[in-house]
C-alpha atoms as a PDB file:
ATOM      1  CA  UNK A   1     166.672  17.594 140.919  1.00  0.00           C
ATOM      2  CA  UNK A   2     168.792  20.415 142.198  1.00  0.00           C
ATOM      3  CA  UNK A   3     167.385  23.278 144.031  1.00  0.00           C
ATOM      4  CA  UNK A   4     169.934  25.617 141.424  1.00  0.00           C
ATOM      5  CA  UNK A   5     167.999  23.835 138.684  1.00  0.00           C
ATOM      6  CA  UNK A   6     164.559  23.453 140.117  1.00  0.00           C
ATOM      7  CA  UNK A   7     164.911  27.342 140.862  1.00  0.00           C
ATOM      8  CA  UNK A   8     166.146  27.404 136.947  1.00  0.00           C
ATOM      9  CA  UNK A   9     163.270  25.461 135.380  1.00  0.00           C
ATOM     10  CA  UNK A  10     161.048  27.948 138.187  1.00  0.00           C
ATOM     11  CA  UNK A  11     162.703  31.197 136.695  1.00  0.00           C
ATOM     12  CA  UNK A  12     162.005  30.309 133.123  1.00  0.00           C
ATOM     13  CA  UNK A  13     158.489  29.098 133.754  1.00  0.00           C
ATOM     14  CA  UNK A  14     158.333  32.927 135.287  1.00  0.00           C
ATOM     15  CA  UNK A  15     159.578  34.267 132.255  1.00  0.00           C
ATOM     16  CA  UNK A  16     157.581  32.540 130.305  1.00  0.00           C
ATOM     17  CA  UNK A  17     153.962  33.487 132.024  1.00  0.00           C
ATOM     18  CA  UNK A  18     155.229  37.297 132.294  1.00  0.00           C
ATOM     19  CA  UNK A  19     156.532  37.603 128.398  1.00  0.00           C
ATOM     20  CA  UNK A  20     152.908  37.507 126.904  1.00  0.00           C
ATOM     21  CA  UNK A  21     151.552  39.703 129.230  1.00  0.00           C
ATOM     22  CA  UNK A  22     154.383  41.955 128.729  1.00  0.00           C
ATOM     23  CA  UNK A  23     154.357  41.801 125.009  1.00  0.00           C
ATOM     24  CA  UNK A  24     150.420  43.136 125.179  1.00  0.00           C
ATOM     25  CA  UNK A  25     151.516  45.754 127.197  1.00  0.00           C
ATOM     26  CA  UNK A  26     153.472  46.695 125.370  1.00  0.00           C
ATOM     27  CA  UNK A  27     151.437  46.498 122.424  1.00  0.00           C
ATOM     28  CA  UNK A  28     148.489  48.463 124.347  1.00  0.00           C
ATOM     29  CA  UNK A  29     151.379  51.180 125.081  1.00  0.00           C
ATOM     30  CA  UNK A  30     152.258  51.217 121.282  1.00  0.00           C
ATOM     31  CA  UNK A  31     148.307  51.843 120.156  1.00  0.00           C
ATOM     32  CA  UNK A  32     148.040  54.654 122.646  1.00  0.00           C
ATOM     33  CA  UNK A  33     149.993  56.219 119.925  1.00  0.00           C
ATOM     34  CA  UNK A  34     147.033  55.668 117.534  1.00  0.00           C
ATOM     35  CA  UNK A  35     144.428  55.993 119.845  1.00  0.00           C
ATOM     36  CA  UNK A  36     145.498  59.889 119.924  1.00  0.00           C
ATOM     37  CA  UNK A  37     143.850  60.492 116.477  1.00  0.00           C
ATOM     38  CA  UNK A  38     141.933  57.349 115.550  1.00  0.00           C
ATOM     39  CA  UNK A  39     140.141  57.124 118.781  1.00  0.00           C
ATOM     40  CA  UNK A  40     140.701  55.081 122.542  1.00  0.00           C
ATOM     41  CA  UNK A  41     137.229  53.363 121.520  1.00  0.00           C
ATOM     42  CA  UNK A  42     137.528  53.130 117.537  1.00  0.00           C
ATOM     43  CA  UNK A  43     135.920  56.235 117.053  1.00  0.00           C
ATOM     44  CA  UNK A  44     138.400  58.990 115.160  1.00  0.00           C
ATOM     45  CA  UNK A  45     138.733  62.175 116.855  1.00  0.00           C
ATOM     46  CA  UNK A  46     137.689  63.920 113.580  1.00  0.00           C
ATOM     47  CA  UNK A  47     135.911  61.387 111.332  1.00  0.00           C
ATOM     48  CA  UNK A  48     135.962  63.562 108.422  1.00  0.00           C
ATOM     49  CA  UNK A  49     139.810  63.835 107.923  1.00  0.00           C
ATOM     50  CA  UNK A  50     141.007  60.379 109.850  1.00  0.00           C
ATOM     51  CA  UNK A  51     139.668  56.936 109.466  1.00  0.00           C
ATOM     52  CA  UNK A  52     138.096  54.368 111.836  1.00  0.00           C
ATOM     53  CA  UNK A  53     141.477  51.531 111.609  1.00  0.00           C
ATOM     54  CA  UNK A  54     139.188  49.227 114.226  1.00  0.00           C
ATOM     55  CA  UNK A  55     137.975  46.435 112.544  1.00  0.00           C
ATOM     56  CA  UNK A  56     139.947  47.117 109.586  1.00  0.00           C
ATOM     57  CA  UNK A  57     141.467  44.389 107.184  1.00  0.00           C
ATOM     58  CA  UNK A  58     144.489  43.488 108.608  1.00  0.00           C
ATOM     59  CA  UNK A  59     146.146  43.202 104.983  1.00  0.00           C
ATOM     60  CA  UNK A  60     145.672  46.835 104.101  1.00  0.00           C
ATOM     61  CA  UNK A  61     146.545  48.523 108.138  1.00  0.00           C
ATOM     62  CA  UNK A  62     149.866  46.392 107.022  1.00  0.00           C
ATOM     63  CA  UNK A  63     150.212  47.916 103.747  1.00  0.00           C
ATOM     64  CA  UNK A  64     149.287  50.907 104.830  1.00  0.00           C
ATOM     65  CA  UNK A  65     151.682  51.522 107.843  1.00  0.00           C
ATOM     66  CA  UNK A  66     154.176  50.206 105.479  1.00  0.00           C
ATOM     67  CA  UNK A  67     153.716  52.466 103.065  1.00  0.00           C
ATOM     68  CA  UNK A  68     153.585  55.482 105.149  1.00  0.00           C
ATOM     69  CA  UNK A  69     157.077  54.323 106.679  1.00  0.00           C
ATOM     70  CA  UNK A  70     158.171  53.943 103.529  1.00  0.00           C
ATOM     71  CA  UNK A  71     157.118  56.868 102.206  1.00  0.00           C
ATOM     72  CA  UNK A  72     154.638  55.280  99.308  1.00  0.00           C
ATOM     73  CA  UNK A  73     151.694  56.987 100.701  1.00  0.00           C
ATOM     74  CA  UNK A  74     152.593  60.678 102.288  1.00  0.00           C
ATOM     75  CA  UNK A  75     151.317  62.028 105.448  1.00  0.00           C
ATOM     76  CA  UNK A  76     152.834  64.754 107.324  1.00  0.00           C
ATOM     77  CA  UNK A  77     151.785  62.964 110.600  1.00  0.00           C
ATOM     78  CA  UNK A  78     151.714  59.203 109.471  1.00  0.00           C
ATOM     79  CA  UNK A  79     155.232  59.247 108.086  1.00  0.00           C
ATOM     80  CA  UNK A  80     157.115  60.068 111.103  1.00  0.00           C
ATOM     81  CA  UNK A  81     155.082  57.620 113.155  1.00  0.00           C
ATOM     82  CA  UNK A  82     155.568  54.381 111.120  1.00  0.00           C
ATOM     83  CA  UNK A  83     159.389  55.356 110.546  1.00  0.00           C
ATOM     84  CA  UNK A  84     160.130  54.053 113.862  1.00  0.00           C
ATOM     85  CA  UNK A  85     158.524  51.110 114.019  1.00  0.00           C
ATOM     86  CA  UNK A  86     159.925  47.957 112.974  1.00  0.00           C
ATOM     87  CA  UNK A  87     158.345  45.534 110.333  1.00  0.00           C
ATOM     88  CA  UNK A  88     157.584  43.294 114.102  1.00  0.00           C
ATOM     89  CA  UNK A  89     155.695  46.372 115.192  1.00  0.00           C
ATOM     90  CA  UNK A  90     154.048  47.255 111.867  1.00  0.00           C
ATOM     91  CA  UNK A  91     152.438  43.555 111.230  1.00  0.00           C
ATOM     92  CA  UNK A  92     151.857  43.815 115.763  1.00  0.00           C
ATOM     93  CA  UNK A  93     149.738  47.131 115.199  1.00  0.00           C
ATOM     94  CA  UNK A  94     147.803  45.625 112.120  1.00  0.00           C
ATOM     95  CA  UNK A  95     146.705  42.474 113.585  1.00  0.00           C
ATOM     96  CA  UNK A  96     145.813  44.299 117.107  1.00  0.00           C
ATOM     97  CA  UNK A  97     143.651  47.063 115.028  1.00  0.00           C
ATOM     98  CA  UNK A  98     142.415  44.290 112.889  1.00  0.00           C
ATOM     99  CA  UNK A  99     141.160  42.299 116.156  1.00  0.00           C
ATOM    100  CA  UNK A 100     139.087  44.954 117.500  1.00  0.00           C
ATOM    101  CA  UNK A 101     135.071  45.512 116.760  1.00  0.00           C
ATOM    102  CA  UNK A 102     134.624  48.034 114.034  1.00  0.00           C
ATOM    103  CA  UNK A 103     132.591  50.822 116.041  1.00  0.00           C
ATOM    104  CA  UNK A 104     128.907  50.175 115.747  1.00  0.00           C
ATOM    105  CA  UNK A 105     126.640  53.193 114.949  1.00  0.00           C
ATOM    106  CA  UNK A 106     122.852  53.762 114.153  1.00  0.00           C
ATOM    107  CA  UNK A 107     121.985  52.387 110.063  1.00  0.00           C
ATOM    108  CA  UNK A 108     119.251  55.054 108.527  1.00  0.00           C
ATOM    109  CA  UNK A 109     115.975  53.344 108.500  1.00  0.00           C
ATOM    110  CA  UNK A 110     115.836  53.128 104.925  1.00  0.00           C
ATOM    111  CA  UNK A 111     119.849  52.633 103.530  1.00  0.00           C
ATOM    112  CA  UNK A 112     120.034  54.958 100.197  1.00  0.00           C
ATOM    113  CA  UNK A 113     120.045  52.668  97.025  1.00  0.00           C
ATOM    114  CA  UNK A 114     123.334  51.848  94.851  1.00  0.00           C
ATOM    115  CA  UNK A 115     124.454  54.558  93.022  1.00  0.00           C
ATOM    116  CA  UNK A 116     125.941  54.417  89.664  1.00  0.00           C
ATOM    117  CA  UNK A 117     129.300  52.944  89.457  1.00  0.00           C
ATOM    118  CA  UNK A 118     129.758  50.744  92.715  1.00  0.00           C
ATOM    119  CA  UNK A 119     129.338  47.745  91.703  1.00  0.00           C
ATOM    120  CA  UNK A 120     133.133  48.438  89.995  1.00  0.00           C
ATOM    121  CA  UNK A 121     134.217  48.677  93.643  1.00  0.00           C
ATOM    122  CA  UNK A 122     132.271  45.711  95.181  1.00  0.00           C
ATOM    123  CA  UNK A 123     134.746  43.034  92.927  1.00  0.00           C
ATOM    124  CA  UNK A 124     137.489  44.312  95.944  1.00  0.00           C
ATOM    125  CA  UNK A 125     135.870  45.591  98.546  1.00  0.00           C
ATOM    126  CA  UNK A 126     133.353  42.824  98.535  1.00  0.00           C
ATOM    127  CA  UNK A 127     129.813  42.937  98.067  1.00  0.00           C
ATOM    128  CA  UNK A 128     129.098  44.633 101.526  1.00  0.00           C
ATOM    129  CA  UNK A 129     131.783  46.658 101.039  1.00  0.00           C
ATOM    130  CA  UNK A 130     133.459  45.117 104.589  1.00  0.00           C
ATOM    131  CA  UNK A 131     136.504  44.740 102.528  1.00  0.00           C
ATOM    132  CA  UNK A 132     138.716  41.423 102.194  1.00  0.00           C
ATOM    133  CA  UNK A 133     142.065  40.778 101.406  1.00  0.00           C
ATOM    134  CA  UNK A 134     143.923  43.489 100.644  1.00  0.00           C
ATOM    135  CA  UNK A 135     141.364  45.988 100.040  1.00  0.00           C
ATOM    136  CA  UNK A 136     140.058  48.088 102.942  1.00  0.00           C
ATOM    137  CA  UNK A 137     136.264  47.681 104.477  1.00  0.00           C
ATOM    138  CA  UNK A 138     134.892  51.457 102.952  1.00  0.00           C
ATOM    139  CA  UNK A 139     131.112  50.519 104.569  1.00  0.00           C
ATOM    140  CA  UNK A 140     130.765  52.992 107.501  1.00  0.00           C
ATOM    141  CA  UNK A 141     133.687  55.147 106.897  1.00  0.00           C
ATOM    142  CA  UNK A 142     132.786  59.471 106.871  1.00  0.00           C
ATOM    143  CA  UNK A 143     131.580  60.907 103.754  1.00  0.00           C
ATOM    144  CA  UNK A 144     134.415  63.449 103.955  1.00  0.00           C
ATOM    145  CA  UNK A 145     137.042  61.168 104.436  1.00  0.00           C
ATOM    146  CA  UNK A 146     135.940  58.698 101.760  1.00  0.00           C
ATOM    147  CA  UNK A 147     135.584  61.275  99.184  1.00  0.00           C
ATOM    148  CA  UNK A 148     138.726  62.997  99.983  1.00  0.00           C
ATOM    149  CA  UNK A 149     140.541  59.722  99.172  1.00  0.00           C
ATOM    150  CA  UNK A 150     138.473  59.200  96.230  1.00  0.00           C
ATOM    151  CA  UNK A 151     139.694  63.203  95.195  1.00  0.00           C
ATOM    152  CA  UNK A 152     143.269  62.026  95.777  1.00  0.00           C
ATOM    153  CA  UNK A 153     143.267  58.851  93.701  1.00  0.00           C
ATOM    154  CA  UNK A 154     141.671  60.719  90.581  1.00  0.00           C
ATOM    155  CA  UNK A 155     144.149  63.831  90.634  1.00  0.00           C
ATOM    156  CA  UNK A 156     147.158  61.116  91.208  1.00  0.00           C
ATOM    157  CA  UNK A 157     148.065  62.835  94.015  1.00  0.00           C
ATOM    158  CA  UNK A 158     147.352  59.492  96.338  1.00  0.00           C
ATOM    159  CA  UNK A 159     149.248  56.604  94.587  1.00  0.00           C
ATOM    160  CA  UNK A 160     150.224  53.591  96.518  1.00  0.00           C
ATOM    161  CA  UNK A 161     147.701  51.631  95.152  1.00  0.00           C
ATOM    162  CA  UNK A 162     147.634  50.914  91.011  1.00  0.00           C
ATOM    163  CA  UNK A 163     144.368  50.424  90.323  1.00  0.00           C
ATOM    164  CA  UNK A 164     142.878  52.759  91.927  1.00  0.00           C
ATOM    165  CA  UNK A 165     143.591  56.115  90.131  1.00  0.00           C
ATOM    166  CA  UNK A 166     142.285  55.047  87.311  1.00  0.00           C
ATOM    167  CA  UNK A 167     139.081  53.734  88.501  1.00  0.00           C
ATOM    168  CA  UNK A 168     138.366  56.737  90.614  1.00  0.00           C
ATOM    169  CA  UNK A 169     139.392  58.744  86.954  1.00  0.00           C
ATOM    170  CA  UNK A 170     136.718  57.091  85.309  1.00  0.00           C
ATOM    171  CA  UNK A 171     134.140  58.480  87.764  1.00  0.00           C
ATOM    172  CA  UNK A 172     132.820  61.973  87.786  1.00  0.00           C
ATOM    173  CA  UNK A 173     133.017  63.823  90.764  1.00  0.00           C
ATOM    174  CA  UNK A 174     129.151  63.808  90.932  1.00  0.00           C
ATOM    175  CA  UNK A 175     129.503  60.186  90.808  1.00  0.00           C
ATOM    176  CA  UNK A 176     132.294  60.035  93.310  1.00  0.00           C
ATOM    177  CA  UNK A 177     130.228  62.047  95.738  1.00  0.00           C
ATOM    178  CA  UNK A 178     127.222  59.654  95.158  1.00  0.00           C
ATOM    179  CA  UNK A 179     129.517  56.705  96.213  1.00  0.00           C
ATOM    180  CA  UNK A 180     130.887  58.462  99.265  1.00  0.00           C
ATOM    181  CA  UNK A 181     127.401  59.105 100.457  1.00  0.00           C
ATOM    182  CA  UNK A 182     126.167  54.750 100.032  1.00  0.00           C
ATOM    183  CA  UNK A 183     129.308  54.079 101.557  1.00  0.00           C
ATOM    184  CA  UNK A 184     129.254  55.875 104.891  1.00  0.00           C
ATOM    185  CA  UNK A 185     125.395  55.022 105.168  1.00  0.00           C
ATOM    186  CA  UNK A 186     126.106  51.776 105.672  1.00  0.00           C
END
């Protein structure tokens, strides 16, 4: 063998080892973006208005970020985030968001019983509400947040997803509310 080609073969195998480490740099560097609002730990800077995205289903951080980037699902702050990134980064962000430990916090010594109405949302969001694919894990999410997005999906005014405007129609706010509260209990 060469030296020129033993220094080759050397150089790639370089290349090689450094990439990966690179590439999560990088991605670390791209979720400091995130980490802004949704928290360096998991935990949103203002839980009532932003959602926890640790621990998340990676299926609907995809659809999500897509859908802000496409404009599907408006947000004056999501929007101009996800219209940089490129589908690579999108399904990169997901899958690193998706890895991470949804945040632990205390469970009330005795958890509320089912309200009226859930068990419509349990044939998605699964039967402890941790989500699977696509829908989003709702168990442990803010009150506020969770009924604000409920709010949305009855008045039509949140619609990238088809089923659920009419679903959250079909509920009365007092019933909404009531779901909001089980949810973040848990």
């Amino acid at each position: 063998m060469t030296r020129t080609f033993a220094s080759a073969i050397f150089g790639i195998g370089i290349c090689l080892a450094i990439a990966p480490a690179h590439a999560a740099d990088d991605m670390d560097a791209k979720a400091q973006v995130c980490a802004a609002c949704h928290g360096a730990k998991g935990i949103p800077t203002d839980p009532k208005t932003i959602p926890v995205i640790w621990g998340q289903q990676e299926s609907y951080l995809m659809k999500q970020l897509r859908d802000f980037r496409n404009g599907e699902r408006p947000s004056a702050i999501m929007a101009p985030l996800a219209k940089g990134l490129a589908e690579a980064d999108l399904r990169q962000l997901a899958a690193y968001f998706a890895a991470k430990p949804w945040p632990s916090k205390k469970s009330p010594a005795k958890p509320p019983a089912p309200p009226k109405g859930i068990a419509q949302c349990q044939a998605c969001h699964q039967p402890n509400f941790e989500g699977g694919m696509p829908a989003p894990r709702l168990a442990g999410l803010s009150y506020e947040y969770l009924v604000q997005e409920m709010r949305e999906f009855a008045r039509a005014e949140r619609t990238n997803n088809l089923d659920m405007p009419g679903f959250m129609r079909a509920l009365t706010e007092p019933e909404r509310n009531a779901i909001a509260r089980y949810l973040s209990s848990l």
